[in-house]
N, C-alpha and C. Protein backbone atom coordinates (compact mmCIF):
# COMPACT_ATOMS: atom_id res chain seq x y z
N UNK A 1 -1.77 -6.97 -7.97
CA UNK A 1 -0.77 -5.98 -7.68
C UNK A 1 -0.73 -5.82 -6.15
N UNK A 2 0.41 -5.81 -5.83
CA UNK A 2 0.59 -5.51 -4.12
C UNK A 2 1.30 -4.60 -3.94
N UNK A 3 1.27 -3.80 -2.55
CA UNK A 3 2.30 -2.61 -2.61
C UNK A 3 2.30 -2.31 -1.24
N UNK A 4 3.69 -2.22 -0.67
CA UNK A 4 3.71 -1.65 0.51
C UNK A 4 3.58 -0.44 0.89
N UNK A 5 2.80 0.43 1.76
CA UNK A 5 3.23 1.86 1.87
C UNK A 5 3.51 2.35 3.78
N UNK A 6 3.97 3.11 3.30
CA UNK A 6 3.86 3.78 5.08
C UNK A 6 2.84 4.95 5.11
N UNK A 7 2.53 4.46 6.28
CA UNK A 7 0.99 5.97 6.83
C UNK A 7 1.51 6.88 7.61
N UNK A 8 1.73 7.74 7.65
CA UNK A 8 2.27 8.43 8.30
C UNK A 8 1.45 9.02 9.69
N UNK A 9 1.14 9.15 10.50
CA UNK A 9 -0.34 9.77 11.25
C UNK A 9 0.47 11.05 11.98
N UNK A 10 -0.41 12.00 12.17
CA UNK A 10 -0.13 13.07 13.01
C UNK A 10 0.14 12.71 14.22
N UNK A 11 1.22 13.31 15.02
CA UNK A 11 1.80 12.69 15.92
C UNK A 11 0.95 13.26 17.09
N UNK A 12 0.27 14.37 17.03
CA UNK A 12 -1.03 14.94 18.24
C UNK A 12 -2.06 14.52 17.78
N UNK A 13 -2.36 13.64 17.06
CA UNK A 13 -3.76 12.84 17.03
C UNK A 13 -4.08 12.48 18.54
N UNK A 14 -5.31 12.55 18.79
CA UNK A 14 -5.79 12.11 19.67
C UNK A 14 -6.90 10.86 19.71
N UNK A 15 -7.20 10.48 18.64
CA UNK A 15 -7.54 10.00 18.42
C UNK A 15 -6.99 8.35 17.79
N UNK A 16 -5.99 7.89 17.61
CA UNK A 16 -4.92 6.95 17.43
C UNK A 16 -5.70 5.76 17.03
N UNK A 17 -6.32 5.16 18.08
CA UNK A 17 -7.19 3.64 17.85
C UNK A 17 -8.05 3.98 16.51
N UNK A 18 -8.96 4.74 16.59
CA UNK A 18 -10.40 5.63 15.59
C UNK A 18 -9.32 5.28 13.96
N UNK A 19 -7.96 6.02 14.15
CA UNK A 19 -7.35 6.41 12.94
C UNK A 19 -7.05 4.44 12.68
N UNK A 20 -6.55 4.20 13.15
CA UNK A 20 -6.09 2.93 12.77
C UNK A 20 -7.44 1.86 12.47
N UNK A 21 -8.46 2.00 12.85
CA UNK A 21 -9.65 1.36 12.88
C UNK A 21 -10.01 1.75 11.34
N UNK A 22 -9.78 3.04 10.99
CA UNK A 22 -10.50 3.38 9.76
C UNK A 22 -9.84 3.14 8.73
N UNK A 23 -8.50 2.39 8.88
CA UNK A 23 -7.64 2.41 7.62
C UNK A 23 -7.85 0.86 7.80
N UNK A 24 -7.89 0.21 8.59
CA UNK A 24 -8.81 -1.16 8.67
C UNK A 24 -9.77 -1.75 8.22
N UNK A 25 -10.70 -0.63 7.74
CA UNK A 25 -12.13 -1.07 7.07
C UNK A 25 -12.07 -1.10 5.17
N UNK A 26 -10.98 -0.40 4.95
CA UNK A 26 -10.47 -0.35 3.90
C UNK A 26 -10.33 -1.77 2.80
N UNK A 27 -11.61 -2.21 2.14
CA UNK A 27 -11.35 -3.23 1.54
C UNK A 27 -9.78 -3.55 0.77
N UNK A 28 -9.01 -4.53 0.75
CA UNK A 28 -7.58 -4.65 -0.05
C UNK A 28 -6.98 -4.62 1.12
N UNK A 29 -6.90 -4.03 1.71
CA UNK A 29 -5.84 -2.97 2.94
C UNK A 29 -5.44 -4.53 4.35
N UNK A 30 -4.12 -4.86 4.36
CA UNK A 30 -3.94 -5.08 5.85
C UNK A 30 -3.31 -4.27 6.39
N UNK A 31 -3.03 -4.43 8.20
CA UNK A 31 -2.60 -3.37 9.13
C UNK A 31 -2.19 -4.44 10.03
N UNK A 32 -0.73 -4.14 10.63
CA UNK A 32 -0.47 -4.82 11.53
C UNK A 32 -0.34 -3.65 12.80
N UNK A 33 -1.39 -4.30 13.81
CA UNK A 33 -1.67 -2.62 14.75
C UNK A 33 -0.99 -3.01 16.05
N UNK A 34 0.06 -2.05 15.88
CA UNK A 34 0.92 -1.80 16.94
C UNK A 34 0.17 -1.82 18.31
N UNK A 35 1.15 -2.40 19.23
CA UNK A 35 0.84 -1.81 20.42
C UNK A 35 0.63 -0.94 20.84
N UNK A 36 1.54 -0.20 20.54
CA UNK A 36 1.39 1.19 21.22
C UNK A 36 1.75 2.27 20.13
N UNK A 37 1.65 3.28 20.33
CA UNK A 37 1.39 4.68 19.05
C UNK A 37 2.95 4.41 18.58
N UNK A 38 2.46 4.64 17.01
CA UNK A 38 3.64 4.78 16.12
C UNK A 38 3.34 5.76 15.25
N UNK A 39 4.05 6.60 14.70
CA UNK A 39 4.01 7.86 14.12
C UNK A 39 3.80 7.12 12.40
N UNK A 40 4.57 6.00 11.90
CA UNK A 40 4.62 5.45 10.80
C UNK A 40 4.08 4.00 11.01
N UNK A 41 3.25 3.99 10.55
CA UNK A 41 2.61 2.49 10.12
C UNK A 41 2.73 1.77 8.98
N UNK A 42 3.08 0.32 8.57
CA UNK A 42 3.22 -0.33 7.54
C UNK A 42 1.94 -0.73 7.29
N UNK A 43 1.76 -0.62 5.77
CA UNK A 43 0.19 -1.26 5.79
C UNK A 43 0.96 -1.82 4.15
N UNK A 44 -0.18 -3.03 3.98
CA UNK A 44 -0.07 -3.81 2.77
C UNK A 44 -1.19 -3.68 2.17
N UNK A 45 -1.23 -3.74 0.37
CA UNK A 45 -2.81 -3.22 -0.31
C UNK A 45 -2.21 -4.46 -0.90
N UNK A 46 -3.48 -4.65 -1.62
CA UNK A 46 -3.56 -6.43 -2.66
C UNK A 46 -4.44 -6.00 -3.53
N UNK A 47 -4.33 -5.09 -4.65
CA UNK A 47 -4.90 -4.44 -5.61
C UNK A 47 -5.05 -5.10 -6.53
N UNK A 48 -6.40 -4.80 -7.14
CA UNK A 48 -6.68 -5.73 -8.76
C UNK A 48 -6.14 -4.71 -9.96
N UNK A 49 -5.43 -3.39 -9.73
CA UNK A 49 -4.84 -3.00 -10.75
C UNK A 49 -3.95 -1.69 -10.33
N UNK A 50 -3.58 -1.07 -11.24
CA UNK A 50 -2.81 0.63 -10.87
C UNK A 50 -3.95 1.39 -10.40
N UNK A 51 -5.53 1.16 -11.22
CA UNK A 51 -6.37 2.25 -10.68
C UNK A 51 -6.61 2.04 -9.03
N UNK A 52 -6.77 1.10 -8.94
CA UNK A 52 -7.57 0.66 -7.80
C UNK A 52 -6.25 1.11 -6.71
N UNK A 53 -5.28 0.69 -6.91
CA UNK A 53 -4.13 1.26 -6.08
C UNK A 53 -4.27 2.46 -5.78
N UNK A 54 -4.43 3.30 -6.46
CA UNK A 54 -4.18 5.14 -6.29
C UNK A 54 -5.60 5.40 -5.86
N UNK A 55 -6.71 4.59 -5.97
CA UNK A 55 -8.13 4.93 -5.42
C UNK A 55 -7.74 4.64 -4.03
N UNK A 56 -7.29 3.37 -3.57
CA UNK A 56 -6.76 3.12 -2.14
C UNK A 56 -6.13 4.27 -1.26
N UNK A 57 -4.79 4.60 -2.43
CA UNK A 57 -3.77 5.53 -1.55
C UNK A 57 -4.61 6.82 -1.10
N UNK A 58 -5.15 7.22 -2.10
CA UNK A 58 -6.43 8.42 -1.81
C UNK A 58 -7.09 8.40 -0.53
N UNK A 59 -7.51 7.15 -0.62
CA UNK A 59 -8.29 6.86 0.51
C UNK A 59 -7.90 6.75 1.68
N UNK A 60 -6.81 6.35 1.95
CA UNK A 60 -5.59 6.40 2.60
C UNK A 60 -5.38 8.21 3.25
N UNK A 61 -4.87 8.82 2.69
CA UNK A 61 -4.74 9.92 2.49
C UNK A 61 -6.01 10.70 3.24
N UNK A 62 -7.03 10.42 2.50
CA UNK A 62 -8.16 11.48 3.39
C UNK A 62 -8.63 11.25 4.99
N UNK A 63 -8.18 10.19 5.46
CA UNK A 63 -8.47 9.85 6.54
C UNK A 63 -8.04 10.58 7.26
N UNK A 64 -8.64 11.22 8.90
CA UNK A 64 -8.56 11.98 9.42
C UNK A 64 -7.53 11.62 10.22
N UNK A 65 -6.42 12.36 10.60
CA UNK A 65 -5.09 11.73 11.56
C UNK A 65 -3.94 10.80 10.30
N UNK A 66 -4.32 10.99 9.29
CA UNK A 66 -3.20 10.40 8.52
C UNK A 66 -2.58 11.71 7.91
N UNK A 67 -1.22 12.19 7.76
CA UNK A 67 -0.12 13.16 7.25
C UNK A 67 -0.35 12.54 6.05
N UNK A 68 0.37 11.32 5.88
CA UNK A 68 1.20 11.45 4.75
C UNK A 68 1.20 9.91 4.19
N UNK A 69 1.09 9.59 2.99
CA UNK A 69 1.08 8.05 2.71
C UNK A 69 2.21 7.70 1.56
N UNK A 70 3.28 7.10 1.89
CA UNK A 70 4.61 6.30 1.21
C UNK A 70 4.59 5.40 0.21
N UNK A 71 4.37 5.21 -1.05
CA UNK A 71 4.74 4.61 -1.57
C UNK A 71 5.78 3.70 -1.37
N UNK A 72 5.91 2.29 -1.00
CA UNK A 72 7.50 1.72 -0.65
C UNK A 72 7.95 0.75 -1.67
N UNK A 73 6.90 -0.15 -2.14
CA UNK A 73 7.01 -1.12 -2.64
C UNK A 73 5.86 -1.27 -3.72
N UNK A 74 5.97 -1.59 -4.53
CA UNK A 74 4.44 -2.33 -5.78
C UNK A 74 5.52 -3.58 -6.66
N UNK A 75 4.64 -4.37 -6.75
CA UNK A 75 4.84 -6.05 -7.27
C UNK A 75 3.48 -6.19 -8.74
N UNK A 76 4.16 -6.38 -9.16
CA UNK A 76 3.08 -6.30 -10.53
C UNK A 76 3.07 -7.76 -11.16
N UNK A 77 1.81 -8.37 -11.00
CA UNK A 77 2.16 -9.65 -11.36
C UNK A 77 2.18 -10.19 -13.01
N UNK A 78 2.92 -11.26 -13.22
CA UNK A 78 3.11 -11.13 -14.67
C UNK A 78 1.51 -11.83 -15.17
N UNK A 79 1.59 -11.51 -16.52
CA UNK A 79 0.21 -12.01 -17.40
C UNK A 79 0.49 -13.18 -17.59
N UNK A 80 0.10 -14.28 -17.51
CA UNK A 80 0.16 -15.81 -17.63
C UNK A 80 -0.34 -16.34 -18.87
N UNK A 81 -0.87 -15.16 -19.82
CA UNK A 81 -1.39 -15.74 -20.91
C UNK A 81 -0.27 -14.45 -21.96
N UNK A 82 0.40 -13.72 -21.19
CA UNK A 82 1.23 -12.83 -22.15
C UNK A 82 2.83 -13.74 -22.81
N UNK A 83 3.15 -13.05 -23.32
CA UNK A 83 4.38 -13.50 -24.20
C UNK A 83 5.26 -14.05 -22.52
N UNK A 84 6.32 -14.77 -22.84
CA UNK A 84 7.18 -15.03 -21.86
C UNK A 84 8.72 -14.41 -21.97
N UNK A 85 9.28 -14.09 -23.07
CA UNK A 85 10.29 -12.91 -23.17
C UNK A 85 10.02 -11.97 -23.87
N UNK A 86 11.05 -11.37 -22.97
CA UNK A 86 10.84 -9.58 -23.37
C UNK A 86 11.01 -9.15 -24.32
N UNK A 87 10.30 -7.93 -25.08
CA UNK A 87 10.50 -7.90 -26.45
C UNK A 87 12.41 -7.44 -27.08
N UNK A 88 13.44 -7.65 -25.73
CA UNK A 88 14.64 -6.88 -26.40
C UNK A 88 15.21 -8.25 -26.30
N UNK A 89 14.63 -9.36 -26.62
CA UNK A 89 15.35 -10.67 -27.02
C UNK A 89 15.87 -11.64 -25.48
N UNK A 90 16.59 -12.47 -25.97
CA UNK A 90 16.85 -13.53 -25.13
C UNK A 90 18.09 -12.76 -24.27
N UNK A 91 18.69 -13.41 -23.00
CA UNK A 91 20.12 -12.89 -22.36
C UNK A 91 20.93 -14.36 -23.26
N UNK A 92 22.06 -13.90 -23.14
CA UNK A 92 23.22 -15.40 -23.69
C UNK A 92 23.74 -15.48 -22.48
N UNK A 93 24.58 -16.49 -22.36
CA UNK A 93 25.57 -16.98 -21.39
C UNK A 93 26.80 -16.08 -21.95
N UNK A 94 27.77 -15.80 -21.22
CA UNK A 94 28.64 -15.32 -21.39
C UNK A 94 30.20 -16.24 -21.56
């Protein structure tokens, strides 16, 4: 499972590098770290499920200098050993 979110950070952090360092150590988690201060950061998670996602965002979340964390995007990958159509039947050609 992958999912994009935005971080939001307090914009009087003083601390900026510290905050971005700690959402870095975050196993799953990439960060592409701006040059210079951005109020919203894109970060990417590579989750082994829904739990592990919302354990992330949490984690996300408590970090000191982070507001607010965005849900933007989640990709759910299909089961490779599950059925291959959906249970409301085939589409036709028209």
């Amino acid at each position: 499972m992958i999912a994009s979110v935005v971080v939001t950070l307090d914009k009087n952090t003083s601390n900026y590098r510290e905050t971005l360092h700690q959402i870095s150590l975050i196993p799953c988690v990439s960060i592409d770290r701006p040059a210079e201060f951005q109020v919203r950061v894109p970060v990417m998670i590579d989750s082994t499920g829904p739990y592990v996602l919302e354990e992330i965002t949490r984690c996300l979340q408590s970090i000191p200098g982070v507001v607010f964390v965005d849900v933007v995007f989640v990709h759910f990958e299909d089961d490779p050993e599950g059925p291959s159509e959906t249970p409301f039947g085939k589409l036709t050609s028209l």
